[in-house]
N, C-alpha and C. Protein backbone atom coordinates (compact mmCIF):
# COMPACT_ATOMS: atom_id res chain seq x y z
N UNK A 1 27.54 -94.82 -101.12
CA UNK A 1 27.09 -93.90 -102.14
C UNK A 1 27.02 -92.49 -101.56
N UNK A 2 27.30 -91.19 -102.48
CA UNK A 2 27.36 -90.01 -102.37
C UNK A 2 26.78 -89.32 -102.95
N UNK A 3 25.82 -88.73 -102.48
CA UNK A 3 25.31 -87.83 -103.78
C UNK A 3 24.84 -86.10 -103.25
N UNK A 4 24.92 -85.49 -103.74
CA UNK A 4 24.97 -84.15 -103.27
C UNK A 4 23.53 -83.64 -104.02
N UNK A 5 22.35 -83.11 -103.18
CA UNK A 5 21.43 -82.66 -103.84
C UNK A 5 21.52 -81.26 -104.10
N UNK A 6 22.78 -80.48 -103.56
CA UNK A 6 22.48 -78.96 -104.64
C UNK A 6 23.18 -79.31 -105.52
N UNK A 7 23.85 -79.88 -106.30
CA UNK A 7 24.70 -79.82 -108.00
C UNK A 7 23.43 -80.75 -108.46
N UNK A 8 22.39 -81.32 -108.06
CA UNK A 8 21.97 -82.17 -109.68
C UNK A 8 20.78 -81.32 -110.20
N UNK A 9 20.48 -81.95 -111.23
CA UNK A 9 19.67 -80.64 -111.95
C UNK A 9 18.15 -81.23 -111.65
N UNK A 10 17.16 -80.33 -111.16
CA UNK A 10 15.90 -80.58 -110.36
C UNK A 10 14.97 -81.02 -111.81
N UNK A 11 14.02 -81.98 -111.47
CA UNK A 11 12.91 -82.34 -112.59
C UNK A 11 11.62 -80.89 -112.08
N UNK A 12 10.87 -81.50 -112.77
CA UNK A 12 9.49 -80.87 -112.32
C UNK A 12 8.37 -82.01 -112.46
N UNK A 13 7.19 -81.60 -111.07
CA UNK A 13 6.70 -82.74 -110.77
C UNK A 13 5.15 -81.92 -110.73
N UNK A 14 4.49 -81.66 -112.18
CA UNK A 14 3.62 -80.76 -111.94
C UNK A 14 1.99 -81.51 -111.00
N UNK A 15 1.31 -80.96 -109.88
CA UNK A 15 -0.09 -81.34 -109.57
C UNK A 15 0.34 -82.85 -108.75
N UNK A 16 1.33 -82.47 -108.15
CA UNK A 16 1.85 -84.09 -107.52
C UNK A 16 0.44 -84.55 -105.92
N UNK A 17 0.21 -85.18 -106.38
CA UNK A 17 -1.22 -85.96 -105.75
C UNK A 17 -2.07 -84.85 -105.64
N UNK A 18 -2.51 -84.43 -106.80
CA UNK A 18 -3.82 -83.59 -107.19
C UNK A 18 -3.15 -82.33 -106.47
N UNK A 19 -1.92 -81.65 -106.08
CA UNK A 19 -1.78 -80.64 -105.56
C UNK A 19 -1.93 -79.30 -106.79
N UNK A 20 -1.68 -77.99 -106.34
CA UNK A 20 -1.37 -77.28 -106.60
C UNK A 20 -0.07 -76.73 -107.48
N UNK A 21 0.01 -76.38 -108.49
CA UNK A 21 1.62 -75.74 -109.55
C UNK A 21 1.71 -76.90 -109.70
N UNK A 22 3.40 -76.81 -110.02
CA UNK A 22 4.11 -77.49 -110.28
C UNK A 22 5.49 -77.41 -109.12
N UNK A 23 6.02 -78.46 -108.75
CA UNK A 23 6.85 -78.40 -107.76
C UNK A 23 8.35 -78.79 -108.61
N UNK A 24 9.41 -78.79 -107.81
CA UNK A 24 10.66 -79.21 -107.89
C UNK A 24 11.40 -80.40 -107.28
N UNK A 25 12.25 -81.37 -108.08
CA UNK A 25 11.77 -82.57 -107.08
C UNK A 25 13.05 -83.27 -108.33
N UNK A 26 13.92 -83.93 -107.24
CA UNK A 26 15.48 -84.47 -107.07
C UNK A 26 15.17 -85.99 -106.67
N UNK A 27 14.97 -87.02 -107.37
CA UNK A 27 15.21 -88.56 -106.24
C UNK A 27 16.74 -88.26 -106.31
N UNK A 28 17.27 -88.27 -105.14
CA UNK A 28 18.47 -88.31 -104.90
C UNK A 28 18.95 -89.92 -104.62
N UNK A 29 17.49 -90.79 -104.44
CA UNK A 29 18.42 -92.20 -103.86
C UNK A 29 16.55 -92.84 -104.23
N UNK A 30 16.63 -94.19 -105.19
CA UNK A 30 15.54 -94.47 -104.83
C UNK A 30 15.54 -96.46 -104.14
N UNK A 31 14.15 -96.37 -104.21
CA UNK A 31 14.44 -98.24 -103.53
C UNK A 31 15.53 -98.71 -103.68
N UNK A 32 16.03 -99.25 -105.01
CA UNK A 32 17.11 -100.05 -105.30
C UNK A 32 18.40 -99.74 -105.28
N UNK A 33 18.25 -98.98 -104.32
CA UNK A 33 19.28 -98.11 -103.67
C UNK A 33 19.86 -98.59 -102.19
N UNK A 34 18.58 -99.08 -102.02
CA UNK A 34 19.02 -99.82 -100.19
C UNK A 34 18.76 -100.87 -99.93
N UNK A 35 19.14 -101.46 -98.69
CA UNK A 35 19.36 -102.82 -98.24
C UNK A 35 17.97 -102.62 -97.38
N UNK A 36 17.57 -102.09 -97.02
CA UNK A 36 16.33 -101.71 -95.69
C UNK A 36 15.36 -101.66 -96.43
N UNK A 37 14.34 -100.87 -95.63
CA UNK A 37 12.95 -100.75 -96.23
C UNK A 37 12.49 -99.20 -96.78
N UNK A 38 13.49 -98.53 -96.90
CA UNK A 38 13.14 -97.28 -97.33
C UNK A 38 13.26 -97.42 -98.57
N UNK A 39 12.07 -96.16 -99.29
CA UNK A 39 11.72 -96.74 -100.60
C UNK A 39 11.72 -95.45 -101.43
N UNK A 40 12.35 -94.77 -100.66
CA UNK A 40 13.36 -92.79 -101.45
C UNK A 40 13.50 -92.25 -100.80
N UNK A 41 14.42 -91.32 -101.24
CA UNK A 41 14.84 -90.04 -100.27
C UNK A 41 14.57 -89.07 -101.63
N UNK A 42 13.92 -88.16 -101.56
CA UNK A 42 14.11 -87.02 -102.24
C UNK A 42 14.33 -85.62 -101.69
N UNK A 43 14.70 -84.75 -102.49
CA UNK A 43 14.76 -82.95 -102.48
C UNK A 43 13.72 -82.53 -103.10
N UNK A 44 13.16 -81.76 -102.37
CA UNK A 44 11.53 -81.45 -103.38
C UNK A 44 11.45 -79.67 -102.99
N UNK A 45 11.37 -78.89 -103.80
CA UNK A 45 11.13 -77.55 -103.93
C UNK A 45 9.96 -77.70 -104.19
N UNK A 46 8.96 -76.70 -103.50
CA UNK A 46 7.57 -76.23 -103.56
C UNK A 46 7.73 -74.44 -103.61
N UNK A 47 7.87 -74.10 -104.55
CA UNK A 47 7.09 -72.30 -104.80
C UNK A 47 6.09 -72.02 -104.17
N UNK A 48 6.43 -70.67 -103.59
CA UNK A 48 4.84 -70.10 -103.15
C UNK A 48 3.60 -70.67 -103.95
N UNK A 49 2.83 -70.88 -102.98
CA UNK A 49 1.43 -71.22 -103.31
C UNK A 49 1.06 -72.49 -103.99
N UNK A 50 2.46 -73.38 -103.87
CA UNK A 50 2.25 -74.68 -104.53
C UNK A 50 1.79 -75.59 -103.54
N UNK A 51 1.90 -76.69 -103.86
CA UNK A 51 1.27 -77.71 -102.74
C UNK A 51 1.61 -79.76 -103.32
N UNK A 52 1.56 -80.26 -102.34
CA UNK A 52 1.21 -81.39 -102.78
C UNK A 52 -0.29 -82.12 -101.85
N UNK A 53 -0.67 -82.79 -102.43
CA UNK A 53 -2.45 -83.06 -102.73
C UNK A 53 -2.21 -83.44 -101.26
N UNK A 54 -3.47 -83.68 -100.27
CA UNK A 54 -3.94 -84.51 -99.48
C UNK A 54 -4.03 -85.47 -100.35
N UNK A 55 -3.21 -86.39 -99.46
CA UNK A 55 -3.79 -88.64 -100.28
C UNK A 55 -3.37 -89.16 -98.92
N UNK A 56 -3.92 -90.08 -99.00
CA UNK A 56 -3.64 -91.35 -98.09
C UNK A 56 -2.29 -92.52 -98.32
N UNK A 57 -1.61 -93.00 -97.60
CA UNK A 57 -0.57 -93.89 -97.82
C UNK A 57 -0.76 -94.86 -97.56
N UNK A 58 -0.40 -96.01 -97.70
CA UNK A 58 -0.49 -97.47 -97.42
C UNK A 58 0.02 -97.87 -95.80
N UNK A 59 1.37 -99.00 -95.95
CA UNK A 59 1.68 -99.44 -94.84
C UNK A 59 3.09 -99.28 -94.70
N UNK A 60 3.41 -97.71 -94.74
CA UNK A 60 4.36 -96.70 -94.76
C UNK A 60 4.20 -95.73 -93.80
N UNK A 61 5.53 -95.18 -93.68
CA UNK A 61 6.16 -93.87 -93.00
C UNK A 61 6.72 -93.21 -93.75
N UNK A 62 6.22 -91.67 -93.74
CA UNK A 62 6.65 -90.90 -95.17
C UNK A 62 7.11 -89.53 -94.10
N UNK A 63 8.33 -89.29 -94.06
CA UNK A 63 9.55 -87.75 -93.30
C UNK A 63 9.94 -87.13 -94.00
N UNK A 64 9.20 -85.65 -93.41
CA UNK A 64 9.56 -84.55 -94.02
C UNK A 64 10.25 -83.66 -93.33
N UNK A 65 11.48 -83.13 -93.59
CA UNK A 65 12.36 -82.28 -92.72
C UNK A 65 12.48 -80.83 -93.76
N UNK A 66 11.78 -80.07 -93.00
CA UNK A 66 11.81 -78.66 -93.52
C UNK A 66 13.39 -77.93 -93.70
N UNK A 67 13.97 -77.65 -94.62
CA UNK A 67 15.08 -77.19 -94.89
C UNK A 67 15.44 -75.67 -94.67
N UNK A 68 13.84 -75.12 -95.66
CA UNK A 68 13.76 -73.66 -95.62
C UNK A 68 12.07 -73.45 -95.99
N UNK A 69 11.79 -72.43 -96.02
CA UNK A 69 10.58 -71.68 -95.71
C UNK A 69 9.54 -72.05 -94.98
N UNK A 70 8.15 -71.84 -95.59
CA UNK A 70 6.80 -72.25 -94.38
C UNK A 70 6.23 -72.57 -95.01
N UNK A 71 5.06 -73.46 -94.18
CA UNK A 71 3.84 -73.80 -94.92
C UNK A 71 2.93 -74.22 -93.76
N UNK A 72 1.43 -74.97 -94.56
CA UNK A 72 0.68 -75.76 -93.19
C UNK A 72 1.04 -77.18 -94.22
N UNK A 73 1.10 -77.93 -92.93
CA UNK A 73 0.75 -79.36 -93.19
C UNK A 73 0.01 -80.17 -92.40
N UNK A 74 -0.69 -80.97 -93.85
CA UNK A 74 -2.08 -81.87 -93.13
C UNK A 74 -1.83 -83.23 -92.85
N UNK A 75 -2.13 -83.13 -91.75
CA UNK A 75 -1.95 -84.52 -90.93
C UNK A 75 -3.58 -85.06 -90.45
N UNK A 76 -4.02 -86.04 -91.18
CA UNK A 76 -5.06 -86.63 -90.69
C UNK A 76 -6.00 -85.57 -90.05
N UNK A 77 -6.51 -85.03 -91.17
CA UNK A 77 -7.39 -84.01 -90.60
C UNK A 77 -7.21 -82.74 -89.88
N UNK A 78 -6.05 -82.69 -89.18
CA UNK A 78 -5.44 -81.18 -88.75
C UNK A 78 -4.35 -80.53 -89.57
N UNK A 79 -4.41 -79.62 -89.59
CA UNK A 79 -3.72 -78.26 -90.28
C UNK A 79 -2.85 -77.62 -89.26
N UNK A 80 -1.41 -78.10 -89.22
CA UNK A 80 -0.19 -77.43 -88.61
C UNK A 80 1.21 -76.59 -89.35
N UNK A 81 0.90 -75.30 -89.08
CA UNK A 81 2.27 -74.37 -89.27
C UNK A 81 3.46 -75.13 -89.39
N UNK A 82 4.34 -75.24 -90.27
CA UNK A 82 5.49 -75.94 -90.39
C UNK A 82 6.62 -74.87 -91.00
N UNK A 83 7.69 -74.93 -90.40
CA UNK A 83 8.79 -74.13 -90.72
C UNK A 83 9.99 -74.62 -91.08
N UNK A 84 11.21 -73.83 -90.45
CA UNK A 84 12.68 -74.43 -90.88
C UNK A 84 12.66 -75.45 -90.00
N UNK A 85 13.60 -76.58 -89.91
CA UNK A 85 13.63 -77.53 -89.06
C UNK A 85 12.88 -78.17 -88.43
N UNK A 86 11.61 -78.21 -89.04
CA UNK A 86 10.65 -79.13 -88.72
C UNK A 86 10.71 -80.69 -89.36
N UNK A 87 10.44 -81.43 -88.09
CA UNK A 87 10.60 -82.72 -88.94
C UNK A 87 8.94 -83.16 -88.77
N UNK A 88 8.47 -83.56 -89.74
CA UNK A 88 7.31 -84.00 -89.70
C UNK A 88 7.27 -86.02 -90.27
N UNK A 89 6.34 -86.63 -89.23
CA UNK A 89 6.29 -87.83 -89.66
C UNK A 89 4.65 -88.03 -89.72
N UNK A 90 4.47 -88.70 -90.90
CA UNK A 90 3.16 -89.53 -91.48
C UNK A 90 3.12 -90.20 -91.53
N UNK A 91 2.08 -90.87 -90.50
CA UNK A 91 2.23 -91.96 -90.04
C UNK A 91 1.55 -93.01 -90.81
N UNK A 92 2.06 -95.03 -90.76
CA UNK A 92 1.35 -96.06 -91.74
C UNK A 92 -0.49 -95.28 -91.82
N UNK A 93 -1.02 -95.93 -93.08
CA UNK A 93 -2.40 -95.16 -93.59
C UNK A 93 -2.62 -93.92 -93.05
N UNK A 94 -2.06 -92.88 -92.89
CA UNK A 94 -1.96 -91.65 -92.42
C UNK A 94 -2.61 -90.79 -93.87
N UNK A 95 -3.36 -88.94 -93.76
CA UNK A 95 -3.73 -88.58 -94.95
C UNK A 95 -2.35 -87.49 -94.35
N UNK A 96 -2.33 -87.38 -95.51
CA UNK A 96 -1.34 -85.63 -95.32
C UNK A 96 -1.32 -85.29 -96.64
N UNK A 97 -1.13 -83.90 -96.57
CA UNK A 97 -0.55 -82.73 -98.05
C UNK A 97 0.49 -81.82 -96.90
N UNK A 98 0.65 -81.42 -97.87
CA UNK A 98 1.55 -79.92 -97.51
C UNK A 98 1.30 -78.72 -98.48
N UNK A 99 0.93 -77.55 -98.33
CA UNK A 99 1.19 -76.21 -99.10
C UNK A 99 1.71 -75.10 -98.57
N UNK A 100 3.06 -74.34 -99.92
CA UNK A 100 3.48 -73.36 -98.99
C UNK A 100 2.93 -72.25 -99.15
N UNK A 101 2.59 -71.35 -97.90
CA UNK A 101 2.01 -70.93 -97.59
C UNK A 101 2.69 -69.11 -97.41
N UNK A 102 4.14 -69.63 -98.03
CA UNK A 102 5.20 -68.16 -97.74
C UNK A 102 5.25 -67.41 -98.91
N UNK A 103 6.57 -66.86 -99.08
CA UNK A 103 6.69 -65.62 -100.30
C UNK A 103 8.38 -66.61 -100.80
N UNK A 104 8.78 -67.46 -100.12
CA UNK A 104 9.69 -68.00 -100.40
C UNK A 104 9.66 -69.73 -100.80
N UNK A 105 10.62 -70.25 -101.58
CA UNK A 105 10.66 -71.65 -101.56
C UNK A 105 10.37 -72.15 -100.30
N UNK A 106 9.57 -73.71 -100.03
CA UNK A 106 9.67 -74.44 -99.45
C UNK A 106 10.24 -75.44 -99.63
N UNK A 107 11.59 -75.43 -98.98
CA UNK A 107 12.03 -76.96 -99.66
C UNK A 107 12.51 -77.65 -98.51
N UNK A 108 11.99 -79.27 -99.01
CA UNK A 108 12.28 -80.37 -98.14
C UNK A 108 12.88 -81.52 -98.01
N UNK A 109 13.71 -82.11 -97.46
CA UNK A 109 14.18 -83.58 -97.99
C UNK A 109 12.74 -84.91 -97.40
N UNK A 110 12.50 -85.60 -98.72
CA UNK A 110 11.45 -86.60 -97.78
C UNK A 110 11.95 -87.87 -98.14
N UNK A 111 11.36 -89.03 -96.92
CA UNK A 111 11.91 -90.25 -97.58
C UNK A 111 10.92 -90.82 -97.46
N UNK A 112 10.42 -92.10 -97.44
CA UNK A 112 9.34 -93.02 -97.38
C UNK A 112 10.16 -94.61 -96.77
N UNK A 113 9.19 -94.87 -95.62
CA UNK A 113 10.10 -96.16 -95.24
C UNK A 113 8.55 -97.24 -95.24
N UNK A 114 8.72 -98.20 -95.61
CA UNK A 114 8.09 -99.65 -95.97
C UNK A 114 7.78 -99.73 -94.40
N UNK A 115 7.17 -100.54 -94.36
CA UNK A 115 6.69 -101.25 -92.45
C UNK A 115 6.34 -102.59 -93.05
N UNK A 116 7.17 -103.56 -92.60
CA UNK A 116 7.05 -104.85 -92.55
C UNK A 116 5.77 -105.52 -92.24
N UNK A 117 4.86 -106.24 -93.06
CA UNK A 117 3.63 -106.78 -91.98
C UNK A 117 3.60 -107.98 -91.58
C-alpha cells in the first residue's frame, strides 16, 4: 500500500484528549491495515497554540516524529522542547500531551504500536 499524506484532504480533530483548538489530522493507514501490532499511523497538524491533552495510554507505544515547527512535550511529568526531527517515544502507561508552542504549524507523523502481554 501507498499513500501519500500531502494530496489527501486533512479532517479536523477539535480538543483531541481535552487539548487545546482544533488540530489537523490525516489517518493515513489505520489497524486493519497491518499484519503487526501497530494500530495507526497518522499526519496531524497542530496551529499555534493548539495542543493535544495530557492522557495516559494503556499497553502501548505511541511515536512522534516532528516534521516541522516547535513545541514542549509532556512526558510523564516533564516538559521537553521538541523541534524538527525529533523523534519522541511514549512509553506502555506513559502520560504525555504535546502543545505548539511556535508562530508556525506543528506537524507530525504519529503511530501507536500494541505490546503483546
Amino acid at each position: 500500500m501507498i499513500r501519500n499524506f500531502l494530496s489527501q484532504e486533512m479532517g479536523s480533530f477539535p480538543k483531541c484528549h481535552d487539548g487545546e483548538g482544533e488540530l489537523g489530522f490525516i489517518e493515513l493507514f489505520g489497524e486493519k491495515d497491518f499484519s503487526s501490532g501497530i494500530r495507526f499511523f497518522h499526519h496531524t497538524v497542530l496551529p499555534p497554540k493548539t495542543s493535544i491533552g495530557i492522557h495516559t495510554h494503556g499497553n502501548d507505544e505511541e511515536i512522534y516524529i516532528v516534521l516541522e515547527g516547535s513545541g514542549v512535550m509532556h512526558l510523564d511529568g516533564k516538559d521537553y522542547e521538541v523541534a524538527k526531527g525529533d523523534v519522541i517515544i511514549n512509553q506502555p502507561f506513559g502520560t504525555h500531551g504535546i502543545k505548539n508552542t511556535g508562530d508556525q504549524d506543528l506537524k507530525l507523523l504519529v503511530f501507536e504500536v500494541v505490546i503483546d502481554s
